[in-house]
Protein backbone atom coordinates (compact mmCIF):
# COMPACT_ATOMS: atom_id res chain seq x y z
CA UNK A 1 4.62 1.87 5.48
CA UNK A 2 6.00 5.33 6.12
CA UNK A 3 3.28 6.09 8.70
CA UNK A 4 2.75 6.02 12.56
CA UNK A 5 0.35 3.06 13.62
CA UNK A 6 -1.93 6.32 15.05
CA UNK A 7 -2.48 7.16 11.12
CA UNK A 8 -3.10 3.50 9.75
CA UNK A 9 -5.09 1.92 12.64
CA UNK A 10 -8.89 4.36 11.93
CA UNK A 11 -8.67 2.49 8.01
CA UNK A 12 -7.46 -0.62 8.47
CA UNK A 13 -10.65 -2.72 8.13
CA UNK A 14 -10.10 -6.10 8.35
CA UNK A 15 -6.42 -5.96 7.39
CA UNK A 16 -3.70 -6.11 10.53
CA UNK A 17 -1.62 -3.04 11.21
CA UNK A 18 1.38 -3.59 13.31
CA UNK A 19 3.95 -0.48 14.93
CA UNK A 20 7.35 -1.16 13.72
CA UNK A 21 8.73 2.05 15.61
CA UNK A 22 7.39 5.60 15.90
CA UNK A 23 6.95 6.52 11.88
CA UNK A 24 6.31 3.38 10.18
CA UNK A 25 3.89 0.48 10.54
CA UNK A 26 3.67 -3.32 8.64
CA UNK A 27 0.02 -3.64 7.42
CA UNK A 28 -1.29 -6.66 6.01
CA UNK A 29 -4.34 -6.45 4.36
CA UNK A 30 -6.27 -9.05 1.76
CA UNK A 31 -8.57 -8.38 -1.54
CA UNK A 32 -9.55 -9.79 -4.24
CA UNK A 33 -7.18 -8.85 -6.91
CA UNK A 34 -3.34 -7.76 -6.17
CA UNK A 35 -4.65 -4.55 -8.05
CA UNK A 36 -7.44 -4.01 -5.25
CA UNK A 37 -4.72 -4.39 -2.31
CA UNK A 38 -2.44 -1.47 -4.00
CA UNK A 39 -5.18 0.75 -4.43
CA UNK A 40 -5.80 -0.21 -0.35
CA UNK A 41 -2.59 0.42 0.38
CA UNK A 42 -2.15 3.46 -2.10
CA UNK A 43 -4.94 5.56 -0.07
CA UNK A 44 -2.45 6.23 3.03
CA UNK A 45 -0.43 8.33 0.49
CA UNK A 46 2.79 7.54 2.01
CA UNK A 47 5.73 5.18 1.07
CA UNK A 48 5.44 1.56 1.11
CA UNK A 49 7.77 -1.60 1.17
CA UNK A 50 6.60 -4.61 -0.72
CA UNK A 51 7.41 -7.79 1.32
CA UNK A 52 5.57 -10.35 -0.97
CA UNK A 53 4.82 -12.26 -2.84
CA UNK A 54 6.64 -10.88 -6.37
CA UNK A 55 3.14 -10.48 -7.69
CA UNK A 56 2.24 -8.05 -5.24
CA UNK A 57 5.56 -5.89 -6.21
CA UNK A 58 4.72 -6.48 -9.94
CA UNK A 59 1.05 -4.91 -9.27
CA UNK A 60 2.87 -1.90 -8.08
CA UNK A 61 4.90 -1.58 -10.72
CA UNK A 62 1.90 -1.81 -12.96
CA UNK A 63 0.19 0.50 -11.27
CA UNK A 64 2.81 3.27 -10.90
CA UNK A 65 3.61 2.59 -14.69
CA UNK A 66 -0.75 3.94 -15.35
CA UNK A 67 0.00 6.93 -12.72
CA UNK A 68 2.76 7.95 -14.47
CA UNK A 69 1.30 7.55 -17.77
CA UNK A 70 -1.82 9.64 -16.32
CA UNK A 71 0.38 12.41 -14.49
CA UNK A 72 1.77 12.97 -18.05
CA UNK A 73 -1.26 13.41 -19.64
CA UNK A 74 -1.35 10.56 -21.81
């Protein structure tokens, strides 16, 4: 994710956060639905790559599909 491991590490939980370089961090993180680990992820409010599985990147898609829906109003 788009954000320094100093920003990630005090929400982690029990997920693993990992410094890739200065601005961006690999977090891996568990839950019980693929829906409940994007809205984990989603909270940092910064951008994200999608490693796996194709579920995982299908959840996103879902979920930025209801976000858009909702930022239009309907």
């Amino acid at each position: 994710m788009g954000l320094p491991l100093a920003d990630v590490l005090p929400y982690v939980g029990d997920g693993v956060a990992v410094a890739l370089d200065d601005g961006r961090t690999r977090l891996t993180v568990g839950s019980w639905s693929w829906a409940g680990v994007v809205a984990s992820v989603l909270r940092y409010d910064a951008d994200v790559e999608v490693l796996g599985p194709g579920a995982l990147r299908e959840a996103f898609a879902r979920a930025g599909e209801r976000c858009r829906r909702a930022g239009r109003g309907t």
